[in-house]
Protein backbone atom coordinates (compact mmCIF):
# COMPACT_ATOMS: atom_id res chain seq x y z
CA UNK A 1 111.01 111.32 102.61
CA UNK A 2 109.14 114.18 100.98
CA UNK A 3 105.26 112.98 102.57
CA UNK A 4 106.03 115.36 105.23
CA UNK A 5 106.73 118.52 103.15
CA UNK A 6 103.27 119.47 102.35
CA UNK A 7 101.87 119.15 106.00
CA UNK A 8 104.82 120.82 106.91
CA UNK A 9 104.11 124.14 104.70
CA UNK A 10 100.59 124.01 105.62
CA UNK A 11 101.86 124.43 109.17
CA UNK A 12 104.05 127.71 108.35
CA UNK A 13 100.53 129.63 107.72
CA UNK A 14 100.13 130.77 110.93
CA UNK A 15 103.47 132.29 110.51
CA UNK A 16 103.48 133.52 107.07
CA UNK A 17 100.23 134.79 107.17
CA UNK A 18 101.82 138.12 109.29
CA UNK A 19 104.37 138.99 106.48
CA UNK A 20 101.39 140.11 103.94
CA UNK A 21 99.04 142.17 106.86
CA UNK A 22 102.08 143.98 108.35
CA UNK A 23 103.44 145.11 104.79
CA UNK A 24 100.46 146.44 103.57
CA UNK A 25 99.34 148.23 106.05
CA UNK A 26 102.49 149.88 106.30
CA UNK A 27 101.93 150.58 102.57
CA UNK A 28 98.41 151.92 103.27
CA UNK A 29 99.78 154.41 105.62
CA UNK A 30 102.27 155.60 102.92
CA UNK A 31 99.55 156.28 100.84
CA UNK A 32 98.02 158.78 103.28
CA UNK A 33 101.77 160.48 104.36
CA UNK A 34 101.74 163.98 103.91
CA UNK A 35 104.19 165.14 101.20
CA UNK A 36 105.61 168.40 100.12
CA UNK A 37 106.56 168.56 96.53
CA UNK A 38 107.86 165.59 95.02
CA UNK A 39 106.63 161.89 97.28
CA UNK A 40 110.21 160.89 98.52
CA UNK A 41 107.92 157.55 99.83
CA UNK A 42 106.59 155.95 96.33
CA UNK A 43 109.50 153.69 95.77
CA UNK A 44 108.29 152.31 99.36
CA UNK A 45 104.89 152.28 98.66
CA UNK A 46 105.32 150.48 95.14
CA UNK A 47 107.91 148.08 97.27
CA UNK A 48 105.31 147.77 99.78
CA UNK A 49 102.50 146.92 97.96
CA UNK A 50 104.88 144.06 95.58
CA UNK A 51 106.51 142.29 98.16
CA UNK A 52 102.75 142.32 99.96
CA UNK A 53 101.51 140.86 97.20
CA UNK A 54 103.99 137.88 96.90
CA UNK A 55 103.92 137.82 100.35
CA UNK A 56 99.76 137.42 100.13
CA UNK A 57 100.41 134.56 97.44
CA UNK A 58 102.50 132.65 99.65
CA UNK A 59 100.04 132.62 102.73
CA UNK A 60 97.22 131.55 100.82
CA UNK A 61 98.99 128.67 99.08
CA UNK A 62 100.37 127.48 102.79
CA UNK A 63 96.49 128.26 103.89
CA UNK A 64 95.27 125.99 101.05
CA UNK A 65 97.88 123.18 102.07
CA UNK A 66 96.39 123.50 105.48
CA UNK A 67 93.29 122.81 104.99
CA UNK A 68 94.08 120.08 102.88
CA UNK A 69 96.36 118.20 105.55
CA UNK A 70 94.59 119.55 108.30
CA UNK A 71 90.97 118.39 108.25
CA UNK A 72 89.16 121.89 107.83
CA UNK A 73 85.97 121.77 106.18
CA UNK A 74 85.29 123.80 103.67
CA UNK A 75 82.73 125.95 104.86
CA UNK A 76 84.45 126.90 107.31
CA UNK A 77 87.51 128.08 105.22
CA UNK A 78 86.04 129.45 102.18
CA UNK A 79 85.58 132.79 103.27
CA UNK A 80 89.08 133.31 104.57
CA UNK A 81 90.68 131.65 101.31
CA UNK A 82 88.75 133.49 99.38
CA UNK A 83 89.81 137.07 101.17
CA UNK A 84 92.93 136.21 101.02
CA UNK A 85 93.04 135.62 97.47
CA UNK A 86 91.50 138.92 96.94
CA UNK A 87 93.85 140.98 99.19
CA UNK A 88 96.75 139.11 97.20
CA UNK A 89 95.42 140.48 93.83
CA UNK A 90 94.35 143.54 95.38
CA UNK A 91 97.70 144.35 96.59
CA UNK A 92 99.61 143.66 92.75
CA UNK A 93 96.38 146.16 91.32
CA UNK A 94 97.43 149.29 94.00
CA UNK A 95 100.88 148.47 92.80
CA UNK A 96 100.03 148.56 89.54
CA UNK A 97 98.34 152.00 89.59
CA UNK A 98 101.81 153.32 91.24
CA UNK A 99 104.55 151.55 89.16
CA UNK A 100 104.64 154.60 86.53
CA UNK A 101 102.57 157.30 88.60
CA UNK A 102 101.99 159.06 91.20
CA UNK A 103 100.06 158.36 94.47
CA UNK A 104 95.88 159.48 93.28
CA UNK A 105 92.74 159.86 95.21
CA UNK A 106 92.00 156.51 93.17
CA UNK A 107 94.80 154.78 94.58
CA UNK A 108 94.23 155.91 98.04
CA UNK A 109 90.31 154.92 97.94
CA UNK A 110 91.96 151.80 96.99
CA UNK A 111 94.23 151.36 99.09
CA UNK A 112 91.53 151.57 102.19
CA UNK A 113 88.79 149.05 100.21
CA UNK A 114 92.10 146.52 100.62
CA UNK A 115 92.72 147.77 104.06
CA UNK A 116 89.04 146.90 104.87
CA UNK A 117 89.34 143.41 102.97
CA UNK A 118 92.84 142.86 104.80
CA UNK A 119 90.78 143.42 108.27
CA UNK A 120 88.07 140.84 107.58
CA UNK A 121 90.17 138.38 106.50
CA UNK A 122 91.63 138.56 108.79
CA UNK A 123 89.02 138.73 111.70
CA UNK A 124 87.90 135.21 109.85
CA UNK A 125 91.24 133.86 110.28
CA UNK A 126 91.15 134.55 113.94
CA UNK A 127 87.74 132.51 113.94
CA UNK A 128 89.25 129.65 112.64
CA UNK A 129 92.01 129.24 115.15
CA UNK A 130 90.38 130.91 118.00
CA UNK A 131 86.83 130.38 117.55
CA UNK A 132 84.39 132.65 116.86
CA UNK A 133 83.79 135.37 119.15
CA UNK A 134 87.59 135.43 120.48
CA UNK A 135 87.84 139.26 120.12
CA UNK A 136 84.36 139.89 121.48
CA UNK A 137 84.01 137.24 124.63
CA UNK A 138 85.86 139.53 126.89
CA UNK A 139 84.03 142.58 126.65
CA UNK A 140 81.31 142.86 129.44
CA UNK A 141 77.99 141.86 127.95
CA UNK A 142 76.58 145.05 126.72
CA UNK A 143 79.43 146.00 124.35
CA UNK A 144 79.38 142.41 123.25
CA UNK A 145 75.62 143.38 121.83
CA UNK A 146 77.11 146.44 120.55
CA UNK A 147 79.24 145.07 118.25
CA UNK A 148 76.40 142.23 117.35
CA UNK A 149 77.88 139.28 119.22
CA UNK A 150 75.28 136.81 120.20
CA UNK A 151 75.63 136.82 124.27
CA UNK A 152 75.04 133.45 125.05
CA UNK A 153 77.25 131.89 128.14
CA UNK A 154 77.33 128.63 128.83
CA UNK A 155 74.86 128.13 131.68
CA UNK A 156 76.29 124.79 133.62
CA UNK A 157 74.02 122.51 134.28
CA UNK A 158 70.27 122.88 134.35
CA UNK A 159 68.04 119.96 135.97
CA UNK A 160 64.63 119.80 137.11
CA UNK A 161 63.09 119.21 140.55
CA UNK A 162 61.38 116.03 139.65
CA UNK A 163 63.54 114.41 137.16
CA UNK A 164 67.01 114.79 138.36
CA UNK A 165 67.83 111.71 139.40
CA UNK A 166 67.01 110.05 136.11
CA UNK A 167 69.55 113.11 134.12
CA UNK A 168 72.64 111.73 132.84
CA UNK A 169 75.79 112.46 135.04
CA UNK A 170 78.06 112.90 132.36
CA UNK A 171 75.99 114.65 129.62
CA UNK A 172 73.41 116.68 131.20
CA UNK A 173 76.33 117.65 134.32
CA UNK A 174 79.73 117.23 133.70
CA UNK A 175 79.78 118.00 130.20
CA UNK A 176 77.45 121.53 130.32
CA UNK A 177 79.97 122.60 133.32
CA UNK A 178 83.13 121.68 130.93
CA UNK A 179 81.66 123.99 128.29
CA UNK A 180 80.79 126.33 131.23
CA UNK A 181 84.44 126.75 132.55
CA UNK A 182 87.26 124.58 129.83
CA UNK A 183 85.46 125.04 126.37
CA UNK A 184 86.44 128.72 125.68
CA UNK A 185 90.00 127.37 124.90
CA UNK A 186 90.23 124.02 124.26
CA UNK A 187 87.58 123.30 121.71
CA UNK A 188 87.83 121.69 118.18
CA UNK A 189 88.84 125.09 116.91
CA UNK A 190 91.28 126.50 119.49
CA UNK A 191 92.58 123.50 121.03
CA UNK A 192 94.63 125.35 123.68
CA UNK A 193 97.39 122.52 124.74
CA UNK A 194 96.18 120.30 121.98
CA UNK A 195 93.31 119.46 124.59
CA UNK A 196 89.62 119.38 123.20
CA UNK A 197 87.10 119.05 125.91
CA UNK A 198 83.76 119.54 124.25
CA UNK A 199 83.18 115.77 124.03
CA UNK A 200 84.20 112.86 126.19
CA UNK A 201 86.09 111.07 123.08
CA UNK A 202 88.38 114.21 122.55
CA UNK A 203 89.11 114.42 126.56
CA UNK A 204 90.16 110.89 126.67
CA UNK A 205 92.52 111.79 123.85
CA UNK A 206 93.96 113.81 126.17
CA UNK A 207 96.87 116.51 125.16
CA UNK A 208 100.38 117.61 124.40
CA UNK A 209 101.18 116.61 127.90
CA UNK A 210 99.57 113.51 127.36
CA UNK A 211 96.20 111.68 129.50
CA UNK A 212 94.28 114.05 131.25
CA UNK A 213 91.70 111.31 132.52
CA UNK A 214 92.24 108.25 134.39
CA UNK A 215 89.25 106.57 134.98
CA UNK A 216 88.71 105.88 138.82
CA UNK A 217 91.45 108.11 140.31
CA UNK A 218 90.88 111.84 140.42
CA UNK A 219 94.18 112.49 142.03
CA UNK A 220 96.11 111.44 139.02
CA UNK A 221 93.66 112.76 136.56
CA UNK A 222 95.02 116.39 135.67
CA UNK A 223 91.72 117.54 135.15
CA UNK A 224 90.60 117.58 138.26
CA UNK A 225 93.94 117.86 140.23
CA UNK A 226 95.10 121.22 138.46
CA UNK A 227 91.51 122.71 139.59
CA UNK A 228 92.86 122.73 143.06
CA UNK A 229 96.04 124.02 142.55
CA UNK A 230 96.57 127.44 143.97
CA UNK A 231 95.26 130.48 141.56
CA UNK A 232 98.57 131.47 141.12
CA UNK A 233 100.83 128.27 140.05
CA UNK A 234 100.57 128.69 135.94
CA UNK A 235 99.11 125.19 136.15
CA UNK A 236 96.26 125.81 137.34
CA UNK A 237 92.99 125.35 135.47
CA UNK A 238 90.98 127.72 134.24
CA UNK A 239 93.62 129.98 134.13
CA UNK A 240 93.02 132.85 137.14
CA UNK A 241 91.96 135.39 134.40
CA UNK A 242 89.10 133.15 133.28
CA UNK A 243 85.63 131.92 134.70
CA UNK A 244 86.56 129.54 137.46
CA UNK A 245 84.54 126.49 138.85
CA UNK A 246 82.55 126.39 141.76
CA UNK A 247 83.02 123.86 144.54
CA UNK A 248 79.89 122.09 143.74
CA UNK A 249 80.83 121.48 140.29
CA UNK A 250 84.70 120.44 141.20
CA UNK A 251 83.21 118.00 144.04
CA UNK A 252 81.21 116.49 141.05
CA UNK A 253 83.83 116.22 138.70
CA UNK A 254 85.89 114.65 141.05
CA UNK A 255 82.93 111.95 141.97
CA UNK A 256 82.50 111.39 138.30
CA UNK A 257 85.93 110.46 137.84
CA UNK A 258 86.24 108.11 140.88
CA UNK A 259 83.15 106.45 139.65
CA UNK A 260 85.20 105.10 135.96
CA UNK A 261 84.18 108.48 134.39
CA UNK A 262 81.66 106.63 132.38
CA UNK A 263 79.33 108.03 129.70
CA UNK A 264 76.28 106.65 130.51
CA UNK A 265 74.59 106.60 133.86
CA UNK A 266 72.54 108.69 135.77
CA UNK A 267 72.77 110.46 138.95
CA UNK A 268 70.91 108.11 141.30
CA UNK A 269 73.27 105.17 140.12
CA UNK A 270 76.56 107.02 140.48
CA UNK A 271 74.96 107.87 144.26
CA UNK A 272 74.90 111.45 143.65
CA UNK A 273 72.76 113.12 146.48
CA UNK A 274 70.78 116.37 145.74
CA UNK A 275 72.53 118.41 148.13
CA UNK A 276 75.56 117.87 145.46
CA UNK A 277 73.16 119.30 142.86
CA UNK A 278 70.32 121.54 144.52
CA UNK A 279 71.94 124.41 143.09
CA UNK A 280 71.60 123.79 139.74
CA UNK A 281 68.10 122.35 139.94
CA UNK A 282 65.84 124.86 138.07
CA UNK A 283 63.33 126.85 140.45
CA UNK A 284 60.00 127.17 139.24
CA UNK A 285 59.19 130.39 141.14
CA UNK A 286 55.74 131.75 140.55
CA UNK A 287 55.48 135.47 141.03
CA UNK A 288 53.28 136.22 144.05
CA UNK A 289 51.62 139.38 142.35
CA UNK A 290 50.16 139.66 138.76
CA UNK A 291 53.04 140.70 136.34
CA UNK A 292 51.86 143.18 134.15
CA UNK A 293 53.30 145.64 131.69
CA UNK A 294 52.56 148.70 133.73
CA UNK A 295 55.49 151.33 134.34
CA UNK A 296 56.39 152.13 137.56
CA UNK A 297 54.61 155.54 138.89
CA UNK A 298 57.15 158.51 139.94
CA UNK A 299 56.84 159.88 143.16
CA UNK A 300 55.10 162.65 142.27
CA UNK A 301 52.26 160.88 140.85
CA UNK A 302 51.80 159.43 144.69
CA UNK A 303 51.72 162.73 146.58
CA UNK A 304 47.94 163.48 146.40
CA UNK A 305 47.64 159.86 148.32
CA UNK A 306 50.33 161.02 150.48
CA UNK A 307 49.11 164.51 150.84
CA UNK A 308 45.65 162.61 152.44
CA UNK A 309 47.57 160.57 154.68
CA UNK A 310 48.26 157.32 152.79
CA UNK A 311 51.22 155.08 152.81
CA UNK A 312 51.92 154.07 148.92
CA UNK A 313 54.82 152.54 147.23
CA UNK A 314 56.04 149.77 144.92
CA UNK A 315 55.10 146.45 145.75
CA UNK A 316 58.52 145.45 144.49
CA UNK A 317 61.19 147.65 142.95
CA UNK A 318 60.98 148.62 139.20
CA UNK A 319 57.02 147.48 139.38
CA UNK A 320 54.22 149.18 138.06
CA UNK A 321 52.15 147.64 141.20
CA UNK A 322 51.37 149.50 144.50
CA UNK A 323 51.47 149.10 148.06
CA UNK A 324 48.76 150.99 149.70
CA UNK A 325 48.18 151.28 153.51
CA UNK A 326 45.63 153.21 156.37
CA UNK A 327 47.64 153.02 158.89
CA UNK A 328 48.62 156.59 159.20
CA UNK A 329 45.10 157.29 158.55
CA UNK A 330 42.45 155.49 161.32
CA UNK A 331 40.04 157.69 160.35
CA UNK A 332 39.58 156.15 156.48
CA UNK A 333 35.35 155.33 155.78
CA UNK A 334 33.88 154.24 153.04
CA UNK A 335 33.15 157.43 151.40
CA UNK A 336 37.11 158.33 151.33
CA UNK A 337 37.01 155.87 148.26
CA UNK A 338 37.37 158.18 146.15
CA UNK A 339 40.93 159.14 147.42
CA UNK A 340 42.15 155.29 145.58
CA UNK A 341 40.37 156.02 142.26
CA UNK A 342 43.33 157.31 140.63
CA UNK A 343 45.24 154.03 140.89
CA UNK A 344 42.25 151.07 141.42
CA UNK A 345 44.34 149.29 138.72
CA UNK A 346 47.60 149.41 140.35
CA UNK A 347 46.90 148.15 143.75
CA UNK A 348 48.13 144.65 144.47
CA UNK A 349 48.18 145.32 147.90
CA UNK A 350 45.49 146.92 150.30
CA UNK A 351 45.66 147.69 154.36
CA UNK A 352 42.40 149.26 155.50
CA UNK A 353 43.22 147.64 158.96
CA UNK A 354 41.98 150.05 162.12
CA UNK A 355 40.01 152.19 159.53
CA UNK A 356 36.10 153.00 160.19
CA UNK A 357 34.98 151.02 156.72
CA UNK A 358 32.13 148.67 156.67
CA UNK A 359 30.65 146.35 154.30
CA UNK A 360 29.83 148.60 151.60
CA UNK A 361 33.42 149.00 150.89
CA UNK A 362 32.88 145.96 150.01
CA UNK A 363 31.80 146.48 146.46
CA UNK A 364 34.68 149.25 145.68
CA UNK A 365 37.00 146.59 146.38
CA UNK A 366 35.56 144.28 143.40
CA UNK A 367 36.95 146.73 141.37
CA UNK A 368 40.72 146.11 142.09
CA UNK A 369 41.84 143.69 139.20
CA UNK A 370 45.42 143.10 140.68
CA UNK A 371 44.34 142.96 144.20
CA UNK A 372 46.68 139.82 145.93
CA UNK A 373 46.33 141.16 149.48
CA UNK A 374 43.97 142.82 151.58
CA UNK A 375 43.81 143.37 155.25
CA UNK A 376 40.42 144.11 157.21
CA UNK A 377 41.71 143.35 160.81
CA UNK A 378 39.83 145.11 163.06
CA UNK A 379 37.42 147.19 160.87
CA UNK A 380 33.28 147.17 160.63
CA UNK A 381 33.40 144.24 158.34
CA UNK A 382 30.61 141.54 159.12
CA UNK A 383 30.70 139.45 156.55
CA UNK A 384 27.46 140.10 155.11
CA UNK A 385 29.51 141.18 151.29
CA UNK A 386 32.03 139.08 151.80
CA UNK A 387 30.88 136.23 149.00
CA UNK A 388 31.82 139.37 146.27
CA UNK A 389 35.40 139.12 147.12
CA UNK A 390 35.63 135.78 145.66
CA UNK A 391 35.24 137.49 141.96
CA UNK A 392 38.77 139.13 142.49
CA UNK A 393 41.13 136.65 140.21
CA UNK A 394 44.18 137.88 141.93
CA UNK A 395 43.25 137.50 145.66
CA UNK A 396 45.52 135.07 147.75
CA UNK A 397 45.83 136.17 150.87
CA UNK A 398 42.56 138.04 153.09
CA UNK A 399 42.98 139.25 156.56
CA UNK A 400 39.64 140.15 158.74
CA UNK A 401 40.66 139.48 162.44
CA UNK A 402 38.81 140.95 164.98
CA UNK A 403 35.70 141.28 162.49
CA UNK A 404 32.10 140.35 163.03
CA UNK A 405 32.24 137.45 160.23
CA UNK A 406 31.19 133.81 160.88
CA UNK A 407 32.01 130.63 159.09
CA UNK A 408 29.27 130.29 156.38
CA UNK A 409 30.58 133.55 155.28
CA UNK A 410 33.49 132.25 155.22
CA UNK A 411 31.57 129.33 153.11
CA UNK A 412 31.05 131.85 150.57
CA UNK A 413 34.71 132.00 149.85
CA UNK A 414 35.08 128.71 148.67
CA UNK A 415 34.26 129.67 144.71
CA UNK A 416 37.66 131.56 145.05
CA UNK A 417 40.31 130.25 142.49
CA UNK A 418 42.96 132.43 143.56
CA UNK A 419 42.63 132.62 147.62
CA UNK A 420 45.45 130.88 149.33
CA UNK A 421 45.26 131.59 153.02
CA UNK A 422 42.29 133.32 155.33
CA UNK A 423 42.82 134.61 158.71
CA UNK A 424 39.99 134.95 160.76
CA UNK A 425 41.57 135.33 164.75
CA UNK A 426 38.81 136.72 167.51
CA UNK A 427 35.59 136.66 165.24
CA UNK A 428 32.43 134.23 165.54
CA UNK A 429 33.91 132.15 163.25
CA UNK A 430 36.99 131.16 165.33
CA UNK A 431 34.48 130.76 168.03
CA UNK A 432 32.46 128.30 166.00
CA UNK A 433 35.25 126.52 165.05
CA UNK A 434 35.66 125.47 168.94
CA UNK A 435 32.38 123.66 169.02
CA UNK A 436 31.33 123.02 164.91
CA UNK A 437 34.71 121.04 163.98
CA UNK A 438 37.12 121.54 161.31
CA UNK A 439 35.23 122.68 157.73
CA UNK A 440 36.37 121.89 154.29
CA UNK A 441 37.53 124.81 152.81
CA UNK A 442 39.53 125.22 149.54
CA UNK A 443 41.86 127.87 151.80
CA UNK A 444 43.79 127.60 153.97
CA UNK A 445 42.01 129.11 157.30
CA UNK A 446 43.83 130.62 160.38
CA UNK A 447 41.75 131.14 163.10
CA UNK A 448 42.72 129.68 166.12
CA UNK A 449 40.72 126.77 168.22
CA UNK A 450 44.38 124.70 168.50
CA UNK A 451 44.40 122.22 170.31
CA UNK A 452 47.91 120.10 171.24
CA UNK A 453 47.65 116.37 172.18
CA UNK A 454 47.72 115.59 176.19
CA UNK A 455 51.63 114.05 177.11
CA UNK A 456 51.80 111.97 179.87
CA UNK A 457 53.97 114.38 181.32
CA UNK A 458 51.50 116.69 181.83
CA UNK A 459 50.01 114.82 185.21
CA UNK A 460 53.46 114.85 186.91
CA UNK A 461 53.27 116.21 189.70
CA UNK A 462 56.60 117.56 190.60
């Protein structure tokens, strides 16, 4: 008859643990109450700090009993017991001090070290039921690093372009997007509802309001039906103050379940298509300029360009790399070189189309490190240089329509590891390609010469 007694005092913590932090700090304050004369308030403080102390004794002994009956471990409770054991004799040592005197400096220096000791045990105590970070994960994400919380959201699910078929349904996508949206509050720690969904055994456990999976049929499976209940019925899931689901990941929860909500097996088998999961397939996006360290030139640094009748600008906001065009300036030769000195190393990309510069340019343009595009339409380019620009590392796209260059100049390009794409419209080399056939280049070359097939249709005569 008496088994349950213990379990049952373990239980009262959460409630007893309130008397102790709400009498002593109301004690504290005492301490620190102006007085006039004679202190009217040290019966209250002594009372204060007495019944706090008892009232400290009888939390931790119905924390100990807890842990005992309720599985803690002790790692994870040590630090709390332990505060609370000093706050307890903490509390009977202020009282102490004023039993037979007055309120000191000493007592009130005191009274704040237990103040500060009544705080953190407290902020651990909130850990254990609410899991760490409960007071922090609300704050937007730059006060969380203020105050030294580790800003780490749950990301969903993250699968790759060429293995995502193979990934596990329920641990590499249902699971990631339960800790994504559900894990905040019903975790091993905080088990809001008595529902723990951080692992498939404590979901089928289910709740206080019982199953919350039934294998095959998502309608009657609360997890998935209270996601589509309105934002404003209090049963729906998250609630509408929390991070909520997308479609994508609802739709998949919803296919999991119908499929036996099984541990094991992977996306192909459960016939999971990738428009169900091309959003959470990781892009491997390779930035089209070079990404340097360099910081971003103010605008004043680009008015001497200006000033001489250049375009220049960012190649992309916040980057150190420049944009740098002609075409407000026709009149550009080679000898205006010197106007681009300033920033050779900045500029990723070049326009020189329409100007009067001619080969010999050539070899100022070798000295452009970050060069990715350049544009030579219509200039006095013939070719005869053109082997240098395959030294520039950074080179992927080269524009020289309407120039005098032919296709074994073109040839010369080939020891390129960087160049992409080569246009070449209304030069000799788009007129040899008419007659000489398609070359091998390591490029990609645009230069005209298409020919489509001949349709039947064409000799109807109508």
């Amino acid at each position: 008859m008496t088994e349950f007694l213990l379990p049952f005092l373990g239980r009262m913590h959460p409630v007893l643990v309130h008397l102790p932090i709400g009498i002593l700090l109301f004690g504290i304050l005492l301490c620190f109450f102006p007085q006039n004369g004679k202190n009217a308030l040290l019966p209250s403080i002594r009372l204060a700090f007495l019944i706090g102390g008892i009232a400290a004794l009888a939390a931790g002994g119905t924390g100990f009993l807890q842990y005992q009956w309720e599985g803690f471990a002790w790692e994870d409770v040590q630090l709390h017991l332990v505060g609370g054991v000093i706050t307890a004799v903490g509390s009977f040592g202020v009282y102490a001090l004023v039993k037979n005197a007055e309120v000191t400096t000493k007592t009130r220096v005191l009274a704040l070290v237990l103040g500060l000791i009544l705080g953190i045990t407290g902020h651990w105590g909130g850990n254990l039921t609410h899991g760490e970070g409960y007071f922090t994960e609300v704050l937007p994400a730059d006060l969380q690093s203020l105050f030294g919380a580790a800003v780490q959201p749950e990301m969903g699910p993250q699968l790759t372009e060429e293995t995502w078929e193979n990934a596990q349904l329920y641990a590499e996508v249902i699971q990631p997007i339960l800790n994504k949206n559900c894990k905040s509050c019903h975790n091993p720690r905080n088990r809001k509802g008595e529902l723990d969904l951080s692992s498939l055994a404590a979901l089928r456990k289910g709740g206080e309001e019982g199953l919350v999976l039934t294998a095959g049929d998502a309608a009657h499976s609360s997890l998935f039906a209270r996601l589509l209940l309105p934002k404003e019925d209090e049963k729906h899931m998250p609630p509408a103050e929390k991070n909520q689901p997308s479609k994508e990941e609802i739709a998949l929860i919803e296919s999991w379940i119908k499929g036996g909500a099984k541990e094991s097996g992977t996306l192909a088998a459960a016939g999971i298509s990738k428009n169900q999961i091309e959003r959470f397939i990781l892009k491997n996006e390779i930035p089209f300029y070079p990404t340097f360290a360099l910081a971003p030139l103010a605008a004043d640094s680009l008015a001497g360009l200006k000033e001489a009748g250049l375009f220049a600008e960012a190649v992309e906001s916040g980057s150190g790399l420049l944009k740098v065009s002609c075409i407000n300036l026709p009149s550009f030769q080679d000898s205006d070189w010197k106007l681009l000195e300033s920033v050779k190393s900045r500029i990723a990309y070049l326009d020189l189309s329409g100007t009067q510069v001619t080969d010999a340019v050539v070899e100022q343009l070798t000295a452009l490190p970050n060069l990715t595009v350049l544009k030579l339409n219509s200039t006095g380019i013939a070719g005869n240089s053109l082997k240098k620009l395959a030294t520039l590392n950074n080179l992927k796209l080269l524009y020289l329509n309407k120039t005098g260059v032919n296709l074994s100049q073109l040839q010369a390009l080939s020891s390129s590891k960087s160049l992409e794409k080569v246009f070449a419209f209304d030069t000799p080399a788009s007129l040899e390609l008419a007659t000489s056939g398609k070359p091998n280049f390591p490029f990609i070359l645009e230069a005209g010469s298409y020919s489509l097939p001949k349709l039947a249709t064409d000799s109807i005569v109508y």
